[in-house]
PDB file of N, CA and C in Angstrom:
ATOM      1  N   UNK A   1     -34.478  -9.871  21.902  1.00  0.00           N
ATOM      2  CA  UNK A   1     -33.567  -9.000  21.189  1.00  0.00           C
ATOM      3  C   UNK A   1     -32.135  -9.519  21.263  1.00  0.00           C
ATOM      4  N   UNK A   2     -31.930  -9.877  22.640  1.00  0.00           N
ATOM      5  CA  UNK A   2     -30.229 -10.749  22.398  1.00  0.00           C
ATOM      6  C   UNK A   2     -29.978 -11.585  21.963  1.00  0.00           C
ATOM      7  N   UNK A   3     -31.219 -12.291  21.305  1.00  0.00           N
ATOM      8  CA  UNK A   3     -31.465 -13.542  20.583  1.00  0.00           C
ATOM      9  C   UNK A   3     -30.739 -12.944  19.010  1.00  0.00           C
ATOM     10  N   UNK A   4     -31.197 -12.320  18.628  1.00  0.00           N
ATOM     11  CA  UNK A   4     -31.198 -11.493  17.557  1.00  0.00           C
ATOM     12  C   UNK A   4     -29.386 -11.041  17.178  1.00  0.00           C
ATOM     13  N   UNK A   5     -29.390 -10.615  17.983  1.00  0.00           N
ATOM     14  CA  UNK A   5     -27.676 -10.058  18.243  1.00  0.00           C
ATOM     15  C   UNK A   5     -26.693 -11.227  18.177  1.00  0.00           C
ATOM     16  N   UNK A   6     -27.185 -11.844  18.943  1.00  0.00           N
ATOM     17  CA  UNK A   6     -26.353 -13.591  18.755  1.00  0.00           C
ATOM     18  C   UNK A   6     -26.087 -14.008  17.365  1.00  0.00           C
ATOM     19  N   UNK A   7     -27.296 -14.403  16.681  1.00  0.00           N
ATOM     20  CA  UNK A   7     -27.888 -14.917  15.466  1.00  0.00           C
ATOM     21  C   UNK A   7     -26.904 -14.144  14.423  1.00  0.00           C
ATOM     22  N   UNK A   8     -27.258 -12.592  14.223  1.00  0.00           N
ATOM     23  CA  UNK A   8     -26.142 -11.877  13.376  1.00  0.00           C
ATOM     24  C   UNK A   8     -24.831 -11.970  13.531  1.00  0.00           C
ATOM     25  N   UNK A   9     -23.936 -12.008  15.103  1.00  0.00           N
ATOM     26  CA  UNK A   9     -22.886 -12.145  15.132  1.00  0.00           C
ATOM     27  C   UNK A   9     -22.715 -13.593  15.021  1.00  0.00           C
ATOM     28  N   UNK A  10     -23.052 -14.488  14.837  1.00  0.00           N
ATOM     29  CA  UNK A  10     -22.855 -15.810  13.951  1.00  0.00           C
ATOM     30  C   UNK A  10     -22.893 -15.982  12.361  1.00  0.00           C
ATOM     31  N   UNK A  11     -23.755 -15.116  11.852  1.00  0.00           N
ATOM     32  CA  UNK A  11     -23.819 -15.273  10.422  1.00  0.00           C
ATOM     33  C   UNK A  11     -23.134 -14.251   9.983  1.00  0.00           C
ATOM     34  N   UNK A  12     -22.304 -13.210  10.551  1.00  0.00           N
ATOM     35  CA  UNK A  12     -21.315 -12.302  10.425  1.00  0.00           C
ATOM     36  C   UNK A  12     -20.099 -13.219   9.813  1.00  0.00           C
ATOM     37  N   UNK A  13     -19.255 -13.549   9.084  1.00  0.00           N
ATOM     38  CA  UNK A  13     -18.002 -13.858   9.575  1.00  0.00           C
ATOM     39  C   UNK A  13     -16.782 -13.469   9.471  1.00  0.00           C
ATOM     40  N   UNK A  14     -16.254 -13.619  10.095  1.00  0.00           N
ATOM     41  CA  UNK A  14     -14.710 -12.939  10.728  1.00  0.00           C
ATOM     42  C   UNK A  14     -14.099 -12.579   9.786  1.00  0.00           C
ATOM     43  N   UNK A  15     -13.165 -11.657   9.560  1.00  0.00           N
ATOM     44  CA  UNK A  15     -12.443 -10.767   8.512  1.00  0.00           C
ATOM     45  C   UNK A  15     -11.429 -11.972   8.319  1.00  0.00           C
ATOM     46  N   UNK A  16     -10.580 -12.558   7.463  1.00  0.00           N
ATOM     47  CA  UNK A  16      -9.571 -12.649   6.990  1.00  0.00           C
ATOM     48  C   UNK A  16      -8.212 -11.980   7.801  1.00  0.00           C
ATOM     49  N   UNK A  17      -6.946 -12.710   7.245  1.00  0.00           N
ATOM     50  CA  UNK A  17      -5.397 -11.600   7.605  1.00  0.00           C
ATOM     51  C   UNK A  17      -5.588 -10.834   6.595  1.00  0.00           C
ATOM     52  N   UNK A  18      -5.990 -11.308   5.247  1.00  0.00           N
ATOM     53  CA  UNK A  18      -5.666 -10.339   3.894  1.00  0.00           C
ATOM     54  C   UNK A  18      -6.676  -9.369   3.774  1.00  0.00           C
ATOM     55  N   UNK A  19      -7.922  -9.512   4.267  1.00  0.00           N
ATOM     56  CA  UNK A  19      -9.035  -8.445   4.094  1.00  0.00           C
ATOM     57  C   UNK A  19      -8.108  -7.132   5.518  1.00  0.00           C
ATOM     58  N   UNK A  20      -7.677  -8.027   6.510  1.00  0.00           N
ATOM     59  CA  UNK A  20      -7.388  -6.503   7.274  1.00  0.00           C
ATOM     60  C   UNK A  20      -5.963  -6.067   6.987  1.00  0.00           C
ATOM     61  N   UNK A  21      -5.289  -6.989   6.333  1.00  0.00           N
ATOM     62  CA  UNK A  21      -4.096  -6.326   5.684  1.00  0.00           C
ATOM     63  C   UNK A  21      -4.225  -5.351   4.849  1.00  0.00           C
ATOM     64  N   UNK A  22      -5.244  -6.034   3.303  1.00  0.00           N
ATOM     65  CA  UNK A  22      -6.166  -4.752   2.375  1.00  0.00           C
ATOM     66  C   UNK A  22      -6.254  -3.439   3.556  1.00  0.00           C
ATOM     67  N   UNK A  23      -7.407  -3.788   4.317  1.00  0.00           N
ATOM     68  CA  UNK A  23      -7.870  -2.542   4.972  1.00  0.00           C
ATOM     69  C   UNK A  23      -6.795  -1.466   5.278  1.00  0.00           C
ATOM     70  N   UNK A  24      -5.310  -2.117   6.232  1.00  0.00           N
ATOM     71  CA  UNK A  24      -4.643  -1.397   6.618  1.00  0.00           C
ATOM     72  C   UNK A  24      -4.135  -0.298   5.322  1.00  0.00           C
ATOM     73  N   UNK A  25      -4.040  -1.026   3.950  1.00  0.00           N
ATOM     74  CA  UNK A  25      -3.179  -0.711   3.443  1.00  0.00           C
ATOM     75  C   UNK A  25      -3.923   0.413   2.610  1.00  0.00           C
ATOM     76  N   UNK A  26      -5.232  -0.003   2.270  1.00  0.00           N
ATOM     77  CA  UNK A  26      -6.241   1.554   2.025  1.00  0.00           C
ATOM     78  C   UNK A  26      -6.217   2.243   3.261  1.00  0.00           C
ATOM     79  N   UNK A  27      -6.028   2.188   4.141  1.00  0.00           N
ATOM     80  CA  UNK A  27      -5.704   3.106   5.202  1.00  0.00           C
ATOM     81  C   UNK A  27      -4.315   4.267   4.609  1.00  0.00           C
ATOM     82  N   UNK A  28      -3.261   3.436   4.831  1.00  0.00           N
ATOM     83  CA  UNK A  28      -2.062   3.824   4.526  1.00  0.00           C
ATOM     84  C   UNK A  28      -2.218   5.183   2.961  1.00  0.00           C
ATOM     85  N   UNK A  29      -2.954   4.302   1.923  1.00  0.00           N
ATOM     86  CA  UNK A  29      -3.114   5.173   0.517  1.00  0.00           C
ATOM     87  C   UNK A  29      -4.052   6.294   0.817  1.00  0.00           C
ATOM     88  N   UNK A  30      -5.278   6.247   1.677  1.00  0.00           N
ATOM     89  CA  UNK A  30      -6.071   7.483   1.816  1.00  0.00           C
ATOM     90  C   UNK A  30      -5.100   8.465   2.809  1.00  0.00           C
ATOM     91  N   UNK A  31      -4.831   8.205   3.805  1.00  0.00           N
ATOM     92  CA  UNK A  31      -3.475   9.204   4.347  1.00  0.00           C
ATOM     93  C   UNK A  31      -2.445   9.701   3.123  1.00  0.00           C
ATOM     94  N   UNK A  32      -1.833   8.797   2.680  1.00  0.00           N
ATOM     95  CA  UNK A  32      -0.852   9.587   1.358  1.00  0.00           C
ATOM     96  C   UNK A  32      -1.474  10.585   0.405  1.00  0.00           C
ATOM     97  N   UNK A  33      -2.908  10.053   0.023  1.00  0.00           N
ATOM     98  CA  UNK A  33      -3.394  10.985  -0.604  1.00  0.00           C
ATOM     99  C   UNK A  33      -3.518  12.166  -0.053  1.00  0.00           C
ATOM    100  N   UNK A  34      -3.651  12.434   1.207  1.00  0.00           N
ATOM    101  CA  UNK A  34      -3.822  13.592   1.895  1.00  0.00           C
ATOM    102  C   UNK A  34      -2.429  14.116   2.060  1.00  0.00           C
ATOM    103  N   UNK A  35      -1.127  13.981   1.904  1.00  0.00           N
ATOM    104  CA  UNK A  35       0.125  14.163   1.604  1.00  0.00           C
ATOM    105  C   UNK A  35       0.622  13.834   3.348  1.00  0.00           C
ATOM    106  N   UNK A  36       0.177  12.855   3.619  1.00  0.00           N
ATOM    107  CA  UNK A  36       0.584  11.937   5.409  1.00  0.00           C
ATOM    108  C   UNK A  36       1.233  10.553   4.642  1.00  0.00           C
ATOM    109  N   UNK A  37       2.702  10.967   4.609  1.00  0.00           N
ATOM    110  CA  UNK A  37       3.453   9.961   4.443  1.00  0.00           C
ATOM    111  C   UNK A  37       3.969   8.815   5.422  1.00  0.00           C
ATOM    112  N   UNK A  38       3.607   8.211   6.181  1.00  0.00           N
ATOM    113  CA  UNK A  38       3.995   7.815   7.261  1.00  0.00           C
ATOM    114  C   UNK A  38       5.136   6.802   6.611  1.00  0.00           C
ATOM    115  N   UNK A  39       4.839   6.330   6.051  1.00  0.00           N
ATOM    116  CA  UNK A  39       5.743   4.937   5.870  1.00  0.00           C
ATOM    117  C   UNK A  39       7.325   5.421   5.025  1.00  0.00           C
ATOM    118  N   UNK A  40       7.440   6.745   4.413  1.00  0.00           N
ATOM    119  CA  UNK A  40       8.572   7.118   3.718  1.00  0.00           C
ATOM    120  C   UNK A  40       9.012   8.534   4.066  1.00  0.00           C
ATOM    121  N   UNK A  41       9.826   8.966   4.480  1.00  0.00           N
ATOM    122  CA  UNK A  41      10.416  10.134   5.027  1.00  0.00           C
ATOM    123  C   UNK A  41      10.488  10.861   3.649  1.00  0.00           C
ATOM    124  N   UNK A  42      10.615  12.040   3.600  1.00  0.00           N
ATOM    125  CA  UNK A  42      10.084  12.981   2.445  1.00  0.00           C
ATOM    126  C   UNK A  42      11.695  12.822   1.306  1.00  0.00           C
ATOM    127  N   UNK A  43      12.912  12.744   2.536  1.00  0.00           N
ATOM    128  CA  UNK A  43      14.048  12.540   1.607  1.00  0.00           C
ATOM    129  C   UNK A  43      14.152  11.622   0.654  1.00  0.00           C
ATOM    130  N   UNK A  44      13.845  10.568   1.417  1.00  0.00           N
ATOM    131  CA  UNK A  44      13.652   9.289   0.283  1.00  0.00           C
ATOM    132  C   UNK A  44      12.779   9.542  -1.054  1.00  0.00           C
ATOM    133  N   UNK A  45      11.189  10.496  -0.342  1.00  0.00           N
ATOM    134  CA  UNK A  45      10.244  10.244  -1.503  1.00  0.00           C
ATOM    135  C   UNK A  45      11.304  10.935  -2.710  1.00  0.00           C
ATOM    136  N   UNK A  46      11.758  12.357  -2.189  1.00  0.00           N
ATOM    137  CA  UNK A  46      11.919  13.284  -2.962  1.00  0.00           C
ATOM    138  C   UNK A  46      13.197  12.833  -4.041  1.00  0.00           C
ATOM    139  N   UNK A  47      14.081  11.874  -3.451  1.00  0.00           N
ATOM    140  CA  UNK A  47      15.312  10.996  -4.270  1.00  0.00           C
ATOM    141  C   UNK A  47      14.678  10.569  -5.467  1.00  0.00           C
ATOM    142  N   UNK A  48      13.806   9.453  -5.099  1.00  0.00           N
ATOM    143  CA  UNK A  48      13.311   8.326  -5.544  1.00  0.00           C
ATOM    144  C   UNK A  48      12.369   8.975  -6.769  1.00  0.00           C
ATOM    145  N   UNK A  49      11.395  10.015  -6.199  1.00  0.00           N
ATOM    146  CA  UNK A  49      10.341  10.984  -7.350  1.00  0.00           C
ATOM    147  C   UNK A  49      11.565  11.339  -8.021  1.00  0.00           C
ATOM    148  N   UNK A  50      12.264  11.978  -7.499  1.00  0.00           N
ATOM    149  CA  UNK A  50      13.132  12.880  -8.373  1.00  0.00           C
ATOM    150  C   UNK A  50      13.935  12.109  -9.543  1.00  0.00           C
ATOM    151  N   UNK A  51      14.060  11.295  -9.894  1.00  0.00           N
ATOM    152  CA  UNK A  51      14.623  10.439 -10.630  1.00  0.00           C
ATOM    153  C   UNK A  51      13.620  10.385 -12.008  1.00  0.00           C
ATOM    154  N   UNK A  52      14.540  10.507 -13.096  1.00  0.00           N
ATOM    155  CA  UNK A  52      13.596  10.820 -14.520  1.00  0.00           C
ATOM    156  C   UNK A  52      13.838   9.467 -14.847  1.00  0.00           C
ATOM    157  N   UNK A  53      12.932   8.744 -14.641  1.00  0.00           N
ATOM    158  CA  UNK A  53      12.392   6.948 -14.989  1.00  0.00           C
ATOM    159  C   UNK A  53      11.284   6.881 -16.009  1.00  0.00           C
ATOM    160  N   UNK A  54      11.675   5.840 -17.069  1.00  0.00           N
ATOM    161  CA  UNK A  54      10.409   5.929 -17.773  1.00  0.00           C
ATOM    162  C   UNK A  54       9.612   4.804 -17.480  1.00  0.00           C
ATOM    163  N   UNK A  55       7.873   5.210 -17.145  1.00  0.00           N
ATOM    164  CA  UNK A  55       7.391   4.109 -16.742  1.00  0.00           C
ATOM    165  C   UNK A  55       7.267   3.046 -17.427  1.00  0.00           C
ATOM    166  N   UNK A  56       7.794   2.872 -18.669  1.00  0.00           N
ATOM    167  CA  UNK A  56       7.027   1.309 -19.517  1.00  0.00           C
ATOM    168  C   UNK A  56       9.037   0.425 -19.142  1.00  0.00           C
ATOM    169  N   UNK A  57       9.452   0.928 -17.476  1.00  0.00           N
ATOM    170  CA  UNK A  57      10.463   0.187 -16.731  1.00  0.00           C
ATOM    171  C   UNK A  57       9.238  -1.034 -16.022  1.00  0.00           C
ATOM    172  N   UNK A  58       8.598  -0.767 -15.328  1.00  0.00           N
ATOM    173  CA  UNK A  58       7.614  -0.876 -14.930  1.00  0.00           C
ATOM    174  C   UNK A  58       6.975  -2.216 -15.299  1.00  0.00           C
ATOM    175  N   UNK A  59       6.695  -2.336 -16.910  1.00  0.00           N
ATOM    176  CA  UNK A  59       6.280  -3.480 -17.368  1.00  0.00           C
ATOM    177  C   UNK A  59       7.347  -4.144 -17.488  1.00  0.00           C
ATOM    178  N   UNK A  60       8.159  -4.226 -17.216  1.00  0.00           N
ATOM    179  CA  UNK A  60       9.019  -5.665 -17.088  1.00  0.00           C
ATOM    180  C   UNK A  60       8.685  -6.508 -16.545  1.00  0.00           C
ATOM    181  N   UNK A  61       8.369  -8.137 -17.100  1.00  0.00           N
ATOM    182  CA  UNK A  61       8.389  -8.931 -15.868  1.00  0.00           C
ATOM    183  C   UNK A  61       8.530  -9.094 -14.608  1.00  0.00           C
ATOM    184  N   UNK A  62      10.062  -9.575 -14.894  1.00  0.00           N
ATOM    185  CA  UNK A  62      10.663  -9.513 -13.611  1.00  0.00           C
ATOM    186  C   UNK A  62      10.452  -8.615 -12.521  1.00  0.00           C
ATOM    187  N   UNK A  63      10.478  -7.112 -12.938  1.00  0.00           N
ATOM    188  CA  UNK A  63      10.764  -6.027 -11.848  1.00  0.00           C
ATOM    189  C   UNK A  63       8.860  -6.045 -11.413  1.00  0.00           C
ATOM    190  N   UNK A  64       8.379  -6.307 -12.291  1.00  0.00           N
ATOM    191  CA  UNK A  64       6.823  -6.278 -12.068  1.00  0.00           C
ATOM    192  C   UNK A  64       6.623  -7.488 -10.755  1.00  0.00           C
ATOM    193  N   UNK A  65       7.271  -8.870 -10.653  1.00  0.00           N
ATOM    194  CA  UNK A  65       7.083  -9.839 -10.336  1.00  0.00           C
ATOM    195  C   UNK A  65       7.824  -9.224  -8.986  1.00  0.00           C
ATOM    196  N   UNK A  66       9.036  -8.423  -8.951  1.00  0.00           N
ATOM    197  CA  UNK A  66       9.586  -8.013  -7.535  1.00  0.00           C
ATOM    198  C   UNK A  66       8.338  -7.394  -6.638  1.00  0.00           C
ATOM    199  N   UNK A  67       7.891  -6.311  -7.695  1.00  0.00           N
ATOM    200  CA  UNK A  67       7.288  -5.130  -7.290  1.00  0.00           C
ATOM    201  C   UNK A  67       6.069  -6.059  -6.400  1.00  0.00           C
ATOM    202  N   UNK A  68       5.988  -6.609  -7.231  1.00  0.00           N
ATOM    203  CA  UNK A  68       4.600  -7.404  -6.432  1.00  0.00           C
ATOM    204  C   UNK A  68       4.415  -8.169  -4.886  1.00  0.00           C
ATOM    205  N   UNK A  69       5.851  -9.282  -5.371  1.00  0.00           N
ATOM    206  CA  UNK A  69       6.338  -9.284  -3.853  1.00  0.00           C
ATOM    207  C   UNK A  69       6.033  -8.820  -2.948  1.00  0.00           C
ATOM    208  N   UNK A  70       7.278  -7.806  -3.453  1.00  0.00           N
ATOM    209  CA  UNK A  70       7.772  -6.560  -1.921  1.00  0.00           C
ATOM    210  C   UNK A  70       6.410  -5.851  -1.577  1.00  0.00           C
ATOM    211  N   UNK A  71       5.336  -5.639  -2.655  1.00  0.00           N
ATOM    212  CA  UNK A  71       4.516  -5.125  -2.218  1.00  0.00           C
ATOM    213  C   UNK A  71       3.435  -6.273  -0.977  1.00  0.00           C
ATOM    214  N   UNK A  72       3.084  -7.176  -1.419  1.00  0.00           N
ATOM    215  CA  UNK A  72       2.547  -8.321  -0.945  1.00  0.00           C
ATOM    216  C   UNK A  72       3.127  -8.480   0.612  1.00  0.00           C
ATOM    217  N   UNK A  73       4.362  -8.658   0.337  1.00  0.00           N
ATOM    218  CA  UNK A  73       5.438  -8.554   1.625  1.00  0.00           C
ATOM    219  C   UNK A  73       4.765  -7.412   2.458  1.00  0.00           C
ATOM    220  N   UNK A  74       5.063  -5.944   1.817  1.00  0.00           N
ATOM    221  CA  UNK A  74       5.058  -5.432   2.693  1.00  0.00           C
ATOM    222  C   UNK A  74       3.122  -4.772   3.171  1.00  0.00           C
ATOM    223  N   UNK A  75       2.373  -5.738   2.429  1.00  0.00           N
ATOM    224  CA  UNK A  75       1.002  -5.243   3.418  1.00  0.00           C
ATOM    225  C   UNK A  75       0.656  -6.156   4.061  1.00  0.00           C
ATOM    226  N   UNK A  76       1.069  -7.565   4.091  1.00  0.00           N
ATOM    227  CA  UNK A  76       1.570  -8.783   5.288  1.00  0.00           C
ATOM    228  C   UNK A  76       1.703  -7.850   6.293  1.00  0.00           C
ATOM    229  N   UNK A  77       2.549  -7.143   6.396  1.00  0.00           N
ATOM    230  CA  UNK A  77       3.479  -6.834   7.938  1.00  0.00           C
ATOM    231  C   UNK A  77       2.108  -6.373   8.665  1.00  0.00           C
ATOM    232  N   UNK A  78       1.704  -6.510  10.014  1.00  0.00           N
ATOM    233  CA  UNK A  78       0.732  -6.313  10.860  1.00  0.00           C
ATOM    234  C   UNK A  78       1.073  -4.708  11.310  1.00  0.00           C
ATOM    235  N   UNK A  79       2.062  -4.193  11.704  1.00  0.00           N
ATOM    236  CA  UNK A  79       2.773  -2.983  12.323  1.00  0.00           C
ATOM    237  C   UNK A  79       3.455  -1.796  11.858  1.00  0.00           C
ATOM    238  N   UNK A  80       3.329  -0.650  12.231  1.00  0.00           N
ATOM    239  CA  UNK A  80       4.172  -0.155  11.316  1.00  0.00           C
ATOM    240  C   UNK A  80       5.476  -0.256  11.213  1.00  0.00           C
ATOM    241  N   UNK A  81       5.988  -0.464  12.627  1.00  0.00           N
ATOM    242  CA  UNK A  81       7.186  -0.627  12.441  1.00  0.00           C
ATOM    243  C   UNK A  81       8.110  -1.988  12.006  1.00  0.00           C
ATOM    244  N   UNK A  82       7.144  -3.050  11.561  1.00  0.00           N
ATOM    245  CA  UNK A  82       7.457  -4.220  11.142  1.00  0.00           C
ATOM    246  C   UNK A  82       7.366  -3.819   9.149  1.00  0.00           C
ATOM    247  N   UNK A  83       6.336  -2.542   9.297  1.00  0.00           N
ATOM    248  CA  UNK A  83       6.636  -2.135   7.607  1.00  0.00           C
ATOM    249  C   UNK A  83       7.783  -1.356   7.690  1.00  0.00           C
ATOM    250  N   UNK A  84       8.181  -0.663   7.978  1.00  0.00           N
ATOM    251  CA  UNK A  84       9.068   0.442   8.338  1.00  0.00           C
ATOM    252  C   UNK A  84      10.638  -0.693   8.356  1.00  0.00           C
ATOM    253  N   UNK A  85      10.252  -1.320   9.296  1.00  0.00           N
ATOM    254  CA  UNK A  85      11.631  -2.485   8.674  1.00  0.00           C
ATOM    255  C   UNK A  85      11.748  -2.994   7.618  1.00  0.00           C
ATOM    256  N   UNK A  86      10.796  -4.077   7.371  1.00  0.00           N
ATOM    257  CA  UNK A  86      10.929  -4.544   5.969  1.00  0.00           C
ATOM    258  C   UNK A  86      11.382  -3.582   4.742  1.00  0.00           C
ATOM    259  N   UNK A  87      11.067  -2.113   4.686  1.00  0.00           N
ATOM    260  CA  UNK A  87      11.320  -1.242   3.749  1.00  0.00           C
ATOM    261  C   UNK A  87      13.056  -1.005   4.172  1.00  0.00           C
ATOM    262  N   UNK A  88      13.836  -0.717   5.095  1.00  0.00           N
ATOM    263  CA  UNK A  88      14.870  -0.590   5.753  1.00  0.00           C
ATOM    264  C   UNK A  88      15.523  -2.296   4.941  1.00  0.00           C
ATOM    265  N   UNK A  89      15.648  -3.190   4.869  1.00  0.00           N
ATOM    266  CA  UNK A  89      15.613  -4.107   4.279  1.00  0.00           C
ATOM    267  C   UNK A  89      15.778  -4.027   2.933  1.00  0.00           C
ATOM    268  N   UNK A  90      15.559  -3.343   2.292  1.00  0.00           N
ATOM    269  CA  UNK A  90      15.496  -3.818   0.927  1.00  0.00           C
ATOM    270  C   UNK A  90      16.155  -3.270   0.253  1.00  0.00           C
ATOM    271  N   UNK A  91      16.668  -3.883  -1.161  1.00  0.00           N
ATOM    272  CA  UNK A  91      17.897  -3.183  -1.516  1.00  0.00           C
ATOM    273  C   UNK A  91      17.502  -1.859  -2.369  1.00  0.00           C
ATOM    274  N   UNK A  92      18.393  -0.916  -2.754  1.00  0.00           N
ATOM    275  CA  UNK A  92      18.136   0.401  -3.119  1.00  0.00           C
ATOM    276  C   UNK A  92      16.831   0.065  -4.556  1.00  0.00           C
ATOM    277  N   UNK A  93      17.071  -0.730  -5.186  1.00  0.00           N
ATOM    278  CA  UNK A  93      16.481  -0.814  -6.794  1.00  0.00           C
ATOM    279  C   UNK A  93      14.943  -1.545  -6.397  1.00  0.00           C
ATOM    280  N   UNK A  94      15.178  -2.023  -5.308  1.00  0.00           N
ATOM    281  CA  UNK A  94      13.549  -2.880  -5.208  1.00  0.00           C
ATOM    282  C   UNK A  94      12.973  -1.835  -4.279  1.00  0.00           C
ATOM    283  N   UNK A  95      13.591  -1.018  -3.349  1.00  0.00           N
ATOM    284  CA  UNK A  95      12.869  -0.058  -2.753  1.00  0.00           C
ATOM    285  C   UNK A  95      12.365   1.441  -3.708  1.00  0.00           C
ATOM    286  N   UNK A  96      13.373   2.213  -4.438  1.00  0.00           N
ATOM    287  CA  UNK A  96      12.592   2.622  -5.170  1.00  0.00           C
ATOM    288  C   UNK A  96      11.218   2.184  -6.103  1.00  0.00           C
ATOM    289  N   UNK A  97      11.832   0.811  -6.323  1.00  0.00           N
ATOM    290  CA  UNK A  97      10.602   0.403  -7.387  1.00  0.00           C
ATOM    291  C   UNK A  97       9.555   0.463  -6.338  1.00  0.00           C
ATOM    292  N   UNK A  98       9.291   0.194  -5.013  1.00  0.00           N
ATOM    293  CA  UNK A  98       8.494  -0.113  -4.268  1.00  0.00           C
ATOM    294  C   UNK A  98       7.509   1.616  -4.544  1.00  0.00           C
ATOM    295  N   UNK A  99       8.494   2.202  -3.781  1.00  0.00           N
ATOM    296  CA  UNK A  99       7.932   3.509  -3.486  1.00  0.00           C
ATOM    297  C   UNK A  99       7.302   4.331  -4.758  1.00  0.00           C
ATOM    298  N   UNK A 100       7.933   4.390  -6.002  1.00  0.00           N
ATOM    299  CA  UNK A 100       7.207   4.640  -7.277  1.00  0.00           C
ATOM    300  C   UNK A 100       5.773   4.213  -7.660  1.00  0.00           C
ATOM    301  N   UNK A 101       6.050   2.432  -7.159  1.00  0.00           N
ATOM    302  CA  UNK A 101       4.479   1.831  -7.448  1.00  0.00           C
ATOM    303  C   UNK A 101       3.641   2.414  -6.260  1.00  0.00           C
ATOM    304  N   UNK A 102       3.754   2.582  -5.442  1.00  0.00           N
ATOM    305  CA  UNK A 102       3.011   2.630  -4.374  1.00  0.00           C
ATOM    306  C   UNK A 102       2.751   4.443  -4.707  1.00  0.00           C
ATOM    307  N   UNK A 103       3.367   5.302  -4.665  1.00  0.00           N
ATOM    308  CA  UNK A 103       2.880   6.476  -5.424  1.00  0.00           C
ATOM    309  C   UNK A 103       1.887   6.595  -6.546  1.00  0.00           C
ATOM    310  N   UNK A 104       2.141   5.763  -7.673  1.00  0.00           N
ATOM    311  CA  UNK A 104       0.917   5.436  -8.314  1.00  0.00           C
ATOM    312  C   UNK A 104       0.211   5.012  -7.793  1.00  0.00           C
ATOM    313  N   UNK A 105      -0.141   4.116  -7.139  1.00  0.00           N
ATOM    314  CA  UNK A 105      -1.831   3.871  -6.247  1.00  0.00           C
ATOM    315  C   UNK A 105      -1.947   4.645  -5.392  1.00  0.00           C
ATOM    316  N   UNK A 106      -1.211   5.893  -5.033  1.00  0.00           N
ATOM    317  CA  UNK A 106      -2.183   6.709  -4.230  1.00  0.00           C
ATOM    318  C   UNK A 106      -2.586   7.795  -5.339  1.00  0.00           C
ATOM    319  N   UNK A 107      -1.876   7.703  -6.276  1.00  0.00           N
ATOM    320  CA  UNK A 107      -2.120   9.187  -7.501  1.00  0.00           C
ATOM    321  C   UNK A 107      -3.656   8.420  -8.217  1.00  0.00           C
ATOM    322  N   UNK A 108      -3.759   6.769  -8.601  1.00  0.00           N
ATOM    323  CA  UNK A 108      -5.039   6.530  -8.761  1.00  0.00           C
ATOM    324  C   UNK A 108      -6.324   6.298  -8.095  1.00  0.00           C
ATOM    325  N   UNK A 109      -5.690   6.154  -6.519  1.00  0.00           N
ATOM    326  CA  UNK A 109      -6.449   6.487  -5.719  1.00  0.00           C
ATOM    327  C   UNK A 109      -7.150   7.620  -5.772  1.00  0.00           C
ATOM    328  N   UNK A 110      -6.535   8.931  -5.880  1.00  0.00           N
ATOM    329  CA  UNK A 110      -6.687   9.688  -5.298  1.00  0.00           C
ATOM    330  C   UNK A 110      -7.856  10.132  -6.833  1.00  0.00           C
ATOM    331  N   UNK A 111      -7.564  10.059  -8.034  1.00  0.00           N
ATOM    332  CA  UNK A 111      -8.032  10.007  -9.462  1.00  0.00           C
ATOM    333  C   UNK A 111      -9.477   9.168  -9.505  1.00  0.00           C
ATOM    334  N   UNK A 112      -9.677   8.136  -8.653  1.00  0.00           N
ATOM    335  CA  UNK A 112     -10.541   7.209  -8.476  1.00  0.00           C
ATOM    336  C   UNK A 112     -11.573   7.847  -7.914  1.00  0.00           C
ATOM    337  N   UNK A 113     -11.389   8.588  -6.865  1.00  0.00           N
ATOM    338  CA  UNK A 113     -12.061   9.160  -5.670  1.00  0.00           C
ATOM    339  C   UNK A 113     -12.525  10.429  -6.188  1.00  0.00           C
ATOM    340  N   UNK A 114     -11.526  11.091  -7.052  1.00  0.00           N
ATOM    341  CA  UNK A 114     -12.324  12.285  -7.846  1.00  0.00           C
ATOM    342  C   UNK A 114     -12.885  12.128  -8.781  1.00  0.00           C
ATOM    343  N   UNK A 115     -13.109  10.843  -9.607  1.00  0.00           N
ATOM    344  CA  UNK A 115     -13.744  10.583 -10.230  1.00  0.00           C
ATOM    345  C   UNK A 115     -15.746  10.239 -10.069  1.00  0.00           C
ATOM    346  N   UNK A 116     -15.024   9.670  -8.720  1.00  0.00           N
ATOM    347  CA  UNK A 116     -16.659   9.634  -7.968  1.00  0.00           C
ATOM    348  C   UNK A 116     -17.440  10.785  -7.972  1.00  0.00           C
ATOM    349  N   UNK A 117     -16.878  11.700  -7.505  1.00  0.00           N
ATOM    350  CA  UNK A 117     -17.596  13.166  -7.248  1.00  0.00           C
ATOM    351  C   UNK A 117     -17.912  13.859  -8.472  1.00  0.00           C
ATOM    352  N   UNK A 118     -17.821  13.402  -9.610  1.00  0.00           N
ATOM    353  CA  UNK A 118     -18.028  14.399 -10.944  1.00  0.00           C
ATOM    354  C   UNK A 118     -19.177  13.203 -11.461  1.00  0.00           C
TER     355      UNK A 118
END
């Protein structure tokens, strides 16, 4: 039988940085969906939501090409408080954009997941 156990944990193989970065970061979106903001204090969300933006800002290149980044950037970070900095970091226009996009993937998250159940 420990023969066995061996054998699988060899033909197992090891996660990736980016598969447990992914992981962390569906971590992070199933908490938001549940309204557990950890990574944005409610003032910020409520600034940043509160702002009448139209989304086809969004498809811009460029700001698309930031968004991506900062996003990339910030599910790199291993910690929270190494995300929690990097967001502290960034300038006002790339952090909203951050926090907007990242609200949409928990609103399609959350759309995704109720979609399953019907």
């Amino acid at each position: 039988m420990s023969e066995l156990k061996s054998n699988d944990q060899k033909t197992t193989p090891a996660k990736n940085e980016q598969e447990i970065s992914l992981e962390r970061m569906e971590s992070l979106l199933k908490q938001s969906a549940m309204g557990i903001h950890i990574l944005f204090d409610n003032r910020s969300i409520a600034k940043v939501m509160g702002q009448n933006k139209d989304d086809r800002d969004f498809f811009d290149f460029n700001k698309m090409k930031i968004v991506q980044d900062n996003m990339t950037a910030l599910i790199a970070k291993k910690s929270y408080l190494e995300k929690v900095a990097f967001l502290k970091e960034l300038n006002d226009e790339s952090f909203d954009m951050l926090v907007r996009t990242y609200f949409h993937l928990v609103e399609n998250s959350v759309r995704a997941a109720t979609e399953k159940h019907h």
